[in-house]
N, C-alpha and C. Protein backbone atom coordinates (compact mmCIF):
# COMPACT_ATOMS: atom_id res chain seq x y z
N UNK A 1 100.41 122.48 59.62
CA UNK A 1 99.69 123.39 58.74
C UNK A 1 98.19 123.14 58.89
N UNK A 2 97.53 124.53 59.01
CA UNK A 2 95.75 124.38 59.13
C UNK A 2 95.29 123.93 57.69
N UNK A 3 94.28 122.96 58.13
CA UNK A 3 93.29 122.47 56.96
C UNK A 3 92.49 123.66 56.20
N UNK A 4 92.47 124.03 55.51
CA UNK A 4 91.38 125.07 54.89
C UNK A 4 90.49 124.58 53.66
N UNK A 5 88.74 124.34 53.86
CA UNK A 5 88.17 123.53 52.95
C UNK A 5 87.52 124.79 52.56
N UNK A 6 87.18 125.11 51.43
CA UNK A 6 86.25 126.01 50.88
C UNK A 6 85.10 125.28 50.23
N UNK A 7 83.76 125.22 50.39
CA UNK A 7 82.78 124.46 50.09
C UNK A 7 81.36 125.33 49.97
N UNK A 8 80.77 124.77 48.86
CA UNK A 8 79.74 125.26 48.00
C UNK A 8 78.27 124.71 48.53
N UNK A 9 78.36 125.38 49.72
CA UNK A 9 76.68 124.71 49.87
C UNK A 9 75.34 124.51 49.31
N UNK A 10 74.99 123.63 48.79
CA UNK A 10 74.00 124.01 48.18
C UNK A 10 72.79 124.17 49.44
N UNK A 11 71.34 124.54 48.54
CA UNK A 11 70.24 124.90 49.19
C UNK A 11 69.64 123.52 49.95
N UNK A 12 69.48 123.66 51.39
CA UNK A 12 68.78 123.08 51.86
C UNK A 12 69.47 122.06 52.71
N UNK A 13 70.84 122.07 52.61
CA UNK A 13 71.74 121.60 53.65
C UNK A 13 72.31 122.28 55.14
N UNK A 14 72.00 121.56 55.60
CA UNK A 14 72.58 122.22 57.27
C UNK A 14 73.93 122.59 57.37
N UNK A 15 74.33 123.36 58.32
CA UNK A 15 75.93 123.96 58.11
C UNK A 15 76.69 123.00 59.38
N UNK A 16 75.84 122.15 59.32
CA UNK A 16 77.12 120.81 60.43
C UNK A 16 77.12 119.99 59.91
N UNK A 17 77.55 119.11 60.43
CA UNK A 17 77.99 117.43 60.52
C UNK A 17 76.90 116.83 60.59
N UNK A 18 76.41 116.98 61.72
CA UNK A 18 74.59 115.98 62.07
C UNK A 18 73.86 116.77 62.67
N UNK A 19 72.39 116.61 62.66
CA UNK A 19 71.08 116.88 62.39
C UNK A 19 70.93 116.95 64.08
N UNK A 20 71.08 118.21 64.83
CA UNK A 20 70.78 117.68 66.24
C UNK A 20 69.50 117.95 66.81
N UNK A 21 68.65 118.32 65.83
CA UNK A 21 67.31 117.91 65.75
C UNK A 21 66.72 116.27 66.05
N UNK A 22 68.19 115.23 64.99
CA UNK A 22 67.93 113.91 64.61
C UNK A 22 66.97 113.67 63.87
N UNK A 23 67.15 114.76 63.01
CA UNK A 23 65.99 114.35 61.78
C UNK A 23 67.31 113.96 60.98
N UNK A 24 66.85 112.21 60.18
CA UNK A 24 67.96 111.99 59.75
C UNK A 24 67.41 112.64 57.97
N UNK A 25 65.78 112.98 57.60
CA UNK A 25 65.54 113.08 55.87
C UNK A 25 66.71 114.50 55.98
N UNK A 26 66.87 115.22 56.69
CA UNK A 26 67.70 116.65 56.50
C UNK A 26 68.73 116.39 56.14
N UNK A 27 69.86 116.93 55.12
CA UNK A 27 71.14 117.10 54.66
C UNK A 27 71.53 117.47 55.37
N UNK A 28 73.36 117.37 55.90
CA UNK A 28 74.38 117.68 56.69
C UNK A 28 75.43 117.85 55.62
N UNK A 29 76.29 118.24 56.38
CA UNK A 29 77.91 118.74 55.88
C UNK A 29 78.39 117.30 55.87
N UNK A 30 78.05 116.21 56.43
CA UNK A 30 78.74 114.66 56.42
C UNK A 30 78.59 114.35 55.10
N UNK A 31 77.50 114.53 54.27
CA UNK A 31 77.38 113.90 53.31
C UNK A 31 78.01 114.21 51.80
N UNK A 32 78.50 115.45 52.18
CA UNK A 32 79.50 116.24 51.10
C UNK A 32 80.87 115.95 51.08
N UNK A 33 81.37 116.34 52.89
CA UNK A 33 82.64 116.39 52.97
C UNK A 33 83.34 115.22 54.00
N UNK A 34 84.20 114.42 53.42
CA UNK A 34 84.75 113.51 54.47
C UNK A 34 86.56 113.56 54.72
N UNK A 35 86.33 115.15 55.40
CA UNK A 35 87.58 115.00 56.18
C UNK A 35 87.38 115.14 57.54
N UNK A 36 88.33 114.24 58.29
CA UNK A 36 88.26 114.47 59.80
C UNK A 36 88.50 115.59 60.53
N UNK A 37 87.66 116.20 61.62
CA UNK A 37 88.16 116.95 62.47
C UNK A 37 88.45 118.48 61.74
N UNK A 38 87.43 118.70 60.90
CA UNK A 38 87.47 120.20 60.18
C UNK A 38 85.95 121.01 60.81
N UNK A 39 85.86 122.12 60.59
CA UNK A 39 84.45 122.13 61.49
C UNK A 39 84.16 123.89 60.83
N UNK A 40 83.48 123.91 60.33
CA UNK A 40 82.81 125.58 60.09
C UNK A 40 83.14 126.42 60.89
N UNK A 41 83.43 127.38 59.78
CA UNK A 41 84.29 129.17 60.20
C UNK A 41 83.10 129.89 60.23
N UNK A 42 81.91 129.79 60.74
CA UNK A 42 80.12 130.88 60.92
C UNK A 42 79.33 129.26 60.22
N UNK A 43 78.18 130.10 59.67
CA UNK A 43 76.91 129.00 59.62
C UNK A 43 76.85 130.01 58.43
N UNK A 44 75.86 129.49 57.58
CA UNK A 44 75.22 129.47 56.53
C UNK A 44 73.83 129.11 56.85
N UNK A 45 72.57 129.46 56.96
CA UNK A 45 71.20 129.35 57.06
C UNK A 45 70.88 127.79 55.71
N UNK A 46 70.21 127.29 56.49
CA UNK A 46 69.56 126.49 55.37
C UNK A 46 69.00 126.48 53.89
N UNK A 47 68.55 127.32 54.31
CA UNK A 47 67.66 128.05 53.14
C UNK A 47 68.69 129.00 52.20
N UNK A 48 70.03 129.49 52.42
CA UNK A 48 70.83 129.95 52.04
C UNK A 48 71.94 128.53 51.30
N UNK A 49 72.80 129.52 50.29
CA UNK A 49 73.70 128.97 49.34
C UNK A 49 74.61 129.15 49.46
N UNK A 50 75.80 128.87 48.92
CA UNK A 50 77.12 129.08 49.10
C UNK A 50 78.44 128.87 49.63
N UNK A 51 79.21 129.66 49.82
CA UNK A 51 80.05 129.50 50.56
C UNK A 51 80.87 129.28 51.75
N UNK A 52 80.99 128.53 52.11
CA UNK A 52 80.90 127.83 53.62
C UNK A 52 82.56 127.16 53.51
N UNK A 53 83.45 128.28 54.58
CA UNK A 53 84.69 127.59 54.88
C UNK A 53 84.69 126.76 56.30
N UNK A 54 85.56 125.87 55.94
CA UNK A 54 85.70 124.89 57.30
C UNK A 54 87.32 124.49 57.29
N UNK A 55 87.68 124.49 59.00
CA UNK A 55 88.80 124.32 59.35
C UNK A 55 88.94 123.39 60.23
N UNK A 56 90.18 123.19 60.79
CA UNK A 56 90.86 122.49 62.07
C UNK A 56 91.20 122.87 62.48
N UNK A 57 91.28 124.45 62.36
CA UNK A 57 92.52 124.95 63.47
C UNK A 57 91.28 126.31 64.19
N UNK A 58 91.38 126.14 65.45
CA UNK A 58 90.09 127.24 66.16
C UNK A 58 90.47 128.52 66.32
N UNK A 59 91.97 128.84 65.96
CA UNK A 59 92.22 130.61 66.02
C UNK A 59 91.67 130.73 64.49
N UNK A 60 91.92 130.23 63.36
CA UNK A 60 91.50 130.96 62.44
C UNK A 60 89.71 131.33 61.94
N UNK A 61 89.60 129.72 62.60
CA UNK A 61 88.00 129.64 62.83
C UNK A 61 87.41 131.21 63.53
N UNK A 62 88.22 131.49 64.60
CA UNK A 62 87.48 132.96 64.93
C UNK A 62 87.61 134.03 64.40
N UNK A 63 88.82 133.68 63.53
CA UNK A 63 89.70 134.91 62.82
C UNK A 63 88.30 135.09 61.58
N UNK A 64 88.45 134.22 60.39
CA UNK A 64 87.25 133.81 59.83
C UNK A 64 85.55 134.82 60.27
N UNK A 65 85.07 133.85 61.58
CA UNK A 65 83.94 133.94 61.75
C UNK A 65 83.08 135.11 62.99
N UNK A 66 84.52 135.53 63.86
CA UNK A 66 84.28 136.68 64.59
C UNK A 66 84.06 137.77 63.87
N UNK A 67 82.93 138.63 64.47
CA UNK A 67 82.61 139.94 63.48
C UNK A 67 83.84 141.18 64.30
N UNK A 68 84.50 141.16 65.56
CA UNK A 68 85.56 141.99 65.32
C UNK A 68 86.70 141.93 64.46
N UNK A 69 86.94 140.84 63.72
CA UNK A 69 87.51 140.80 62.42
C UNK A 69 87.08 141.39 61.47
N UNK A 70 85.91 141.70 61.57
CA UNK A 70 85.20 142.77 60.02
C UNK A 70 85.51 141.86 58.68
N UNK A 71 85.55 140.88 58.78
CA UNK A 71 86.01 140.21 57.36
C UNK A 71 85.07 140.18 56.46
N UNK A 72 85.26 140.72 55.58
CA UNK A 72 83.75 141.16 54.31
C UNK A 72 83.73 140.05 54.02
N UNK A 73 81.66 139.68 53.68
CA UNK A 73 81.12 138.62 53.31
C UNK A 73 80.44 139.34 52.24
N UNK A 74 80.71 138.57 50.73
CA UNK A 74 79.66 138.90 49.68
C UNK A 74 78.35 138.02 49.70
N UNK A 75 77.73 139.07 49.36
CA UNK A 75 76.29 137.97 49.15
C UNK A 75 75.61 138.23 47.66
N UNK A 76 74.91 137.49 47.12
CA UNK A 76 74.28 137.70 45.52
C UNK A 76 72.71 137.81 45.96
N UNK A 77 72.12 138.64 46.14
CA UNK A 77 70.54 138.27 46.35
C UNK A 77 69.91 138.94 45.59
N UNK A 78 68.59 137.86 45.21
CA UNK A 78 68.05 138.04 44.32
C UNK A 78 66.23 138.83 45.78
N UNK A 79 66.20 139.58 45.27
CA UNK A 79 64.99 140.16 45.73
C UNK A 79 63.79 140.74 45.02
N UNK A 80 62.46 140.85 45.62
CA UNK A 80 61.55 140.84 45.19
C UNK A 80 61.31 142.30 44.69
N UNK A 81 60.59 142.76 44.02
CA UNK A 81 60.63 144.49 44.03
C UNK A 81 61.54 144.54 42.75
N UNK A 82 61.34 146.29 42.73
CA UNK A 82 62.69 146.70 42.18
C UNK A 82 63.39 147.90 43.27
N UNK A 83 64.38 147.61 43.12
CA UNK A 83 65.20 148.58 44.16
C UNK A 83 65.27 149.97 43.94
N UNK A 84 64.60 151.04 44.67
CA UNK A 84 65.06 152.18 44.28
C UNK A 84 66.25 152.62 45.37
N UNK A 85 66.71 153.57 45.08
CA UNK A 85 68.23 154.57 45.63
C UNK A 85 68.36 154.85 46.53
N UNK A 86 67.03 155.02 47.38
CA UNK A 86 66.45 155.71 48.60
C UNK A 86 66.91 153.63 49.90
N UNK A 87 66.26 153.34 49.24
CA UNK A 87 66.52 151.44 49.77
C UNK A 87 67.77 151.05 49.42
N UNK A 88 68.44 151.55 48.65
CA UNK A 88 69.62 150.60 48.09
C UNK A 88 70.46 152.01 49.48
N UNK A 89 70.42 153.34 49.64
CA UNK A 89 71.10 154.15 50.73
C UNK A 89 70.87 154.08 51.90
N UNK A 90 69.62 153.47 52.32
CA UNK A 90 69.25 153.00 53.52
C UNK A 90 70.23 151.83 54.22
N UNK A 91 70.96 150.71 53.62
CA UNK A 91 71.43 149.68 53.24
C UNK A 91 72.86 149.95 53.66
N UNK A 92 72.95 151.13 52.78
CA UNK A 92 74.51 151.65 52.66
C UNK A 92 74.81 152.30 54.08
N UNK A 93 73.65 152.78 55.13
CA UNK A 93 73.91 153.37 56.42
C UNK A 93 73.82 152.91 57.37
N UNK A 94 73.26 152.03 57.03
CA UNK A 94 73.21 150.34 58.16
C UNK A 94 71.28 150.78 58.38
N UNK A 95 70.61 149.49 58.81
CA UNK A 95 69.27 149.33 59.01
C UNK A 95 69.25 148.85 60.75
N UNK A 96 68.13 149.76 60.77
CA UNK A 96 67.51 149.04 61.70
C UNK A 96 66.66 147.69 62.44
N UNK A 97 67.39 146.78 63.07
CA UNK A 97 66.42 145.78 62.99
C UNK A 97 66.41 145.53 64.60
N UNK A 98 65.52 144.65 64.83
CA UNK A 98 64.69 144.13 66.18
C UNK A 98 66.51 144.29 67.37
N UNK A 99 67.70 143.93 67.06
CA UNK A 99 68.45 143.43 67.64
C UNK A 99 69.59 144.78 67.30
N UNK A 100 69.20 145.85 66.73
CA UNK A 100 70.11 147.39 67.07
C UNK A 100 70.31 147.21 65.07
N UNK A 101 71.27 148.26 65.20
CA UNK A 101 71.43 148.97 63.63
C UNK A 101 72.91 147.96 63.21
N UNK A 102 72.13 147.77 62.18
CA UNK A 102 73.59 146.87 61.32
C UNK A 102 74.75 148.12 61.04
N UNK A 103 75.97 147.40 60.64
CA UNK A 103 77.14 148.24 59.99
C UNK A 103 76.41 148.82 58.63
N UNK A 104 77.04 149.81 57.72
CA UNK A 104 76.84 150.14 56.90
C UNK A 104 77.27 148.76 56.00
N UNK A 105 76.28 148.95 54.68
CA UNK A 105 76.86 147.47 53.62
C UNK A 105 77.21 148.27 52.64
N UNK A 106 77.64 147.64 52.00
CA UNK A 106 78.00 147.72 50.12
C UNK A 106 76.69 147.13 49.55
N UNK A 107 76.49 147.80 48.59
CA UNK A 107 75.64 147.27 47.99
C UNK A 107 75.36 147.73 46.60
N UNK A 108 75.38 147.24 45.64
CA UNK A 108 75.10 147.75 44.32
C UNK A 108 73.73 146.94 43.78
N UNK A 109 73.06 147.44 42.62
CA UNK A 109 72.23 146.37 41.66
C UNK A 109 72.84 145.76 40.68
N UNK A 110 73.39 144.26 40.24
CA UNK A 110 73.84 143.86 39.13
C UNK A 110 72.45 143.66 38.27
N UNK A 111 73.59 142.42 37.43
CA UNK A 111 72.32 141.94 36.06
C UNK A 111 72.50 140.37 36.81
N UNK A 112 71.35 139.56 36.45
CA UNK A 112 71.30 138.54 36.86
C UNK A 112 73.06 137.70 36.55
N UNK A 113 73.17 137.52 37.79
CA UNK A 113 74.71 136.38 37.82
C UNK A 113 74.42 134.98 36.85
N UNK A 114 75.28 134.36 36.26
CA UNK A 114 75.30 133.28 35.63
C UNK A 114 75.33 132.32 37.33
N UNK A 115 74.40 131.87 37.71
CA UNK A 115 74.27 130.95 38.71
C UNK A 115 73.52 129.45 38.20
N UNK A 116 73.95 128.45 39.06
CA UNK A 116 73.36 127.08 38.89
C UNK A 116 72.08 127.60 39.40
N UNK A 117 71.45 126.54 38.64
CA UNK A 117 69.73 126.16 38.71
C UNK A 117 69.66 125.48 40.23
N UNK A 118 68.43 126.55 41.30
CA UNK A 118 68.22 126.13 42.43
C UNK A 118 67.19 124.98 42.50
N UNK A 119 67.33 124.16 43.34
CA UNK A 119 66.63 122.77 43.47
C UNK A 119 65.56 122.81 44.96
N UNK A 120 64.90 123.13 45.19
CA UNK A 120 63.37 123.97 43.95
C UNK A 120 64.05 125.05 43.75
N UNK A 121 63.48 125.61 42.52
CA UNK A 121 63.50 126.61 41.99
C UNK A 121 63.00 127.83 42.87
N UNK A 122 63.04 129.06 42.69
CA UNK A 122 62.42 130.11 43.53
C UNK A 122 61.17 130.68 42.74
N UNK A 123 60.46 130.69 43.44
CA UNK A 123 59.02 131.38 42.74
C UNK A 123 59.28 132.17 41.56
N UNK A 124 58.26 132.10 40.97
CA UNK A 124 57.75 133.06 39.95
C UNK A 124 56.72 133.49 40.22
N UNK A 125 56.80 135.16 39.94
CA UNK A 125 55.48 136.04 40.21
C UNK A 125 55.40 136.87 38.71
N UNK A 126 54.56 136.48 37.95
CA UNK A 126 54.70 137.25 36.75
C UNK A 126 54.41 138.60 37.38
N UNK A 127 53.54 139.00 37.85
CA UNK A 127 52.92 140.04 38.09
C UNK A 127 54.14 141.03 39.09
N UNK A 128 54.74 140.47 40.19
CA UNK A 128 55.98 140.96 40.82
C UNK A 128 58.00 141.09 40.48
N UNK A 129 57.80 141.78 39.87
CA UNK A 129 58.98 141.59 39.32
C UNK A 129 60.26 141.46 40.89
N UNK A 130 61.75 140.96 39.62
CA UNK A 130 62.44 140.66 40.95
C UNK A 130 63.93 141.18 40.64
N UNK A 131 64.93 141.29 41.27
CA UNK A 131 65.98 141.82 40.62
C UNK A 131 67.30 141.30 41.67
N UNK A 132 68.70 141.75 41.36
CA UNK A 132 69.71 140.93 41.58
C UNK A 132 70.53 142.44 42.70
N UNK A 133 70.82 142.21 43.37
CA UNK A 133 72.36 143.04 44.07
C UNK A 133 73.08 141.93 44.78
N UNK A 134 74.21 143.01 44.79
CA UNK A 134 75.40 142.72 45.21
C UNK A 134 75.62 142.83 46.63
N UNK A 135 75.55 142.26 47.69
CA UNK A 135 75.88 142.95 49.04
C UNK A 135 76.74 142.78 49.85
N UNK A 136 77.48 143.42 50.26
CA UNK A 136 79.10 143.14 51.32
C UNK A 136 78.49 144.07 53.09
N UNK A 137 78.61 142.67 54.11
CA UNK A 137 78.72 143.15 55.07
C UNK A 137 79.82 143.16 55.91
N UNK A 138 80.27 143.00 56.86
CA UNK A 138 81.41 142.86 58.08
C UNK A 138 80.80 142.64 59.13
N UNK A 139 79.67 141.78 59.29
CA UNK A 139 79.20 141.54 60.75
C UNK A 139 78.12 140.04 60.40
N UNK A 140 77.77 139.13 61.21
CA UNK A 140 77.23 138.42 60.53
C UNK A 140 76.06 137.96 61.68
N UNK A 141 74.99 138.59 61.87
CA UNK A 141 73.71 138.44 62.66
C UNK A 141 73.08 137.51 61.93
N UNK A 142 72.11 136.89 62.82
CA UNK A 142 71.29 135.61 62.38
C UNK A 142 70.19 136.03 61.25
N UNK A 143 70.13 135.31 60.41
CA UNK A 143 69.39 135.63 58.78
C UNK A 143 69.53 137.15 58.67
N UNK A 144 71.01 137.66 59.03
CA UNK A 144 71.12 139.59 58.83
C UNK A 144 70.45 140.15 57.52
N UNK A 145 70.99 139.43 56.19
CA UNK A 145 70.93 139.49 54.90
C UNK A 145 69.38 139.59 54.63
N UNK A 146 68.88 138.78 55.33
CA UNK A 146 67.58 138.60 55.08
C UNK A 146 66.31 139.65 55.50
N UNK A 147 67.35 139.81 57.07
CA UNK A 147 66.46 140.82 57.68
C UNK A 147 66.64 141.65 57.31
N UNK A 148 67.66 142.44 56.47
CA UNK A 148 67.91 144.44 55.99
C UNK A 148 67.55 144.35 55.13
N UNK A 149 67.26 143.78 53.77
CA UNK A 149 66.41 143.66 52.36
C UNK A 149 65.27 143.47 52.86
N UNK A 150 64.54 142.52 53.86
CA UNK A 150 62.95 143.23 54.32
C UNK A 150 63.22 144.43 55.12
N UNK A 151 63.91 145.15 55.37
CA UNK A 151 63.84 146.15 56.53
C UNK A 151 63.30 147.19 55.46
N UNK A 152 64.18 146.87 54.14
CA UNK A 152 64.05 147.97 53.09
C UNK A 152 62.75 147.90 52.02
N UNK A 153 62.16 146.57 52.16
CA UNK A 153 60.97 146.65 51.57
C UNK A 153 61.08 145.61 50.27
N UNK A 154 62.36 144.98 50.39
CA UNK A 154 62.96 143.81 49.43
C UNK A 154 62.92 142.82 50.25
N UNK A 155 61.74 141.70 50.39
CA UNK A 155 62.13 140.40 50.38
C UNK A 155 63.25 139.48 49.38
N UNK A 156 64.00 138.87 50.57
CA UNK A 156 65.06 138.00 49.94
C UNK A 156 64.19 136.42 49.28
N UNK A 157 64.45 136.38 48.03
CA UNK A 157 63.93 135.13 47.24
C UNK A 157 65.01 133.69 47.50
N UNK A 158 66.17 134.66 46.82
CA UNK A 158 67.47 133.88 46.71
C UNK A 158 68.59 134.06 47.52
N UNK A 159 69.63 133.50 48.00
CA UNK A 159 70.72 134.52 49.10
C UNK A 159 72.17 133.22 48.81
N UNK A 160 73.15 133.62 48.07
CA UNK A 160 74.41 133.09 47.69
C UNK A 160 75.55 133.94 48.03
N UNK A 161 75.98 133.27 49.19
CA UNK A 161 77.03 133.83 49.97
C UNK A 161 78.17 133.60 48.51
N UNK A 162 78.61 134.54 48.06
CA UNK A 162 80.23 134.38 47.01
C UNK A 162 81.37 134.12 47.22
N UNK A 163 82.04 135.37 48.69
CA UNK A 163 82.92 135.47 49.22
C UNK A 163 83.24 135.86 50.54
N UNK A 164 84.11 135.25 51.53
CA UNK A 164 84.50 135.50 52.46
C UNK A 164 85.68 136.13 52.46
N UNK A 165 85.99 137.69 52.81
CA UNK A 165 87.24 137.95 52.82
C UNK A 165 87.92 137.49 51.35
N UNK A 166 88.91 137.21 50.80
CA UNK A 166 89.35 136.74 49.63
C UNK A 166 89.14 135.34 49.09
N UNK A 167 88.47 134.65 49.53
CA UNK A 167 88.01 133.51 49.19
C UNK A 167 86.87 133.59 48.79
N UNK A 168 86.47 133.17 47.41
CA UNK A 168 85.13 132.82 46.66
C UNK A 168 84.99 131.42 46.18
N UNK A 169 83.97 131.47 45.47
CA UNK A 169 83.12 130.25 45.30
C UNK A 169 83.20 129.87 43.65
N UNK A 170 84.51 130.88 43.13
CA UNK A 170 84.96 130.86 41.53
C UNK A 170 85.36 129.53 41.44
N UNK A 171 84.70 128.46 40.20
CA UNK A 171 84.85 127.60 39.88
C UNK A 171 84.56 126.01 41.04
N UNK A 172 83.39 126.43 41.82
CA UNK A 172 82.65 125.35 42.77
C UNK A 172 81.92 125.12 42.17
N UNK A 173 81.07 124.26 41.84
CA UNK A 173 79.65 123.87 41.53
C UNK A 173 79.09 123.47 43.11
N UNK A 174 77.64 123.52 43.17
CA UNK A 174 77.14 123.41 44.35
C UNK A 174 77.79 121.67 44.95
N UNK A 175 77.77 121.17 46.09
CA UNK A 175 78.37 120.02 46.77
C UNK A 175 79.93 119.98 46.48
N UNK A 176 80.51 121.08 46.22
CA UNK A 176 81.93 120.70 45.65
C UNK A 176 82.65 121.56 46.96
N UNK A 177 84.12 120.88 46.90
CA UNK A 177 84.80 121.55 47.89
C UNK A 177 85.99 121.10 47.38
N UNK A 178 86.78 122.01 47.93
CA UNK A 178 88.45 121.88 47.81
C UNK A 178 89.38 122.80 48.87
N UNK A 179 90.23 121.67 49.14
CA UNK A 179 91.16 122.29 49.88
C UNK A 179 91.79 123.50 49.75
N UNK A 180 92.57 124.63 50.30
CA UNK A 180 93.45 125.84 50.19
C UNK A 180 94.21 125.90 51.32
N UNK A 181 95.40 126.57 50.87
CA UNK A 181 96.36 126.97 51.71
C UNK A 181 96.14 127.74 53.01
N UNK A 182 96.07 127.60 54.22
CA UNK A 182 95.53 128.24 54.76
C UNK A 182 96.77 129.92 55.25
N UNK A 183 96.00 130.85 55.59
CA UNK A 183 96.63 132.31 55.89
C UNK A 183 97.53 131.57 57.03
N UNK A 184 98.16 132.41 56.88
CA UNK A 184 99.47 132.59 57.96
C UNK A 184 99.14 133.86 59.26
């Protein structure tokens, strides 16, 4: 039976094992999780939060982390601005960026999520207000999330991956992980 770890990255940890930079002040995945021979289903950006599955077994790993799987990724981002309809539909038709046009996303505006306190905190701009959506893609390009909220004129502040496919981050606190059954 495949290992399946579901784990809560917090901000500012790397999405491996070790630093192959060899900067040892940087956080790794070693220092959270100590099971053998499990290894990340995609990456998570540094600067990004969340949800980060890791396995042992390398078909599901692609199943997981290949974008011809289309496996919806939620994201919570908090962005700068306020969103109008015209940006939040732009979003919904896929954006243009340096590397071709994303898939169409999901995307709604919530109310701020009950989330843990980020370590630093994210700016305050009295003067710039900032606001919360919801976003679901099926493809997962390097800082994608990041790049289609600036494409639209929303810098990303905050970015908390929730869910992969049916797996979320309900009842993790950040550095926490726990095992699951893995799909068949």
């Amino acid at each position: 039976m495949a290992k399946l770890i579901l784990f809560n990255k917090p901000y500012n940890v790397l999405s491996q094992f070790t630093d192959s930079a060899g900067d040892t002040a940087r956080a790794t995945l070693s220092e959270f999780i100590d099971v053998p021979a499990v290894y990340p289903a995609g990456r998570l950006d540094r600067d990004s939060e969340g949800l980060l599955l890791l396995t042992d077994d390398g078909r599901l790993q692609a199943r997981i982390s290949d974008p011809r799987f289309k496996l919806p990724k939620t994201y919570l981002v908090q962005v700068e601005g306020t969103p109008q309809e015209a940006a939040l539909e732009r979003l919904r038709r896929g954006v243009q960026l340096k590397d071709g046009i994303t898939r169409p996303a999901e995307v709604e505006q919530i109310d701020p999520p009950a989330l843990w306190p980020r370590d630093p905190p994210v700016r305050f701009r009295k003067s710039v207000p900032d606001h919360w959506l919801r976003l679901t893609i099926r493809e997962g390009r390097n800082r994608q999330v990041r790049r289609m909220t600036a494409a639209v004129g929303l810098p990303t502040l905050r970015l908390v991956r929730w869910s992969i496919g049916d797996w979320t981050l309900e009842g993790l606190a950040p550095g926490e992980w726990r095992g699951v059954p893995s799909p068949r």
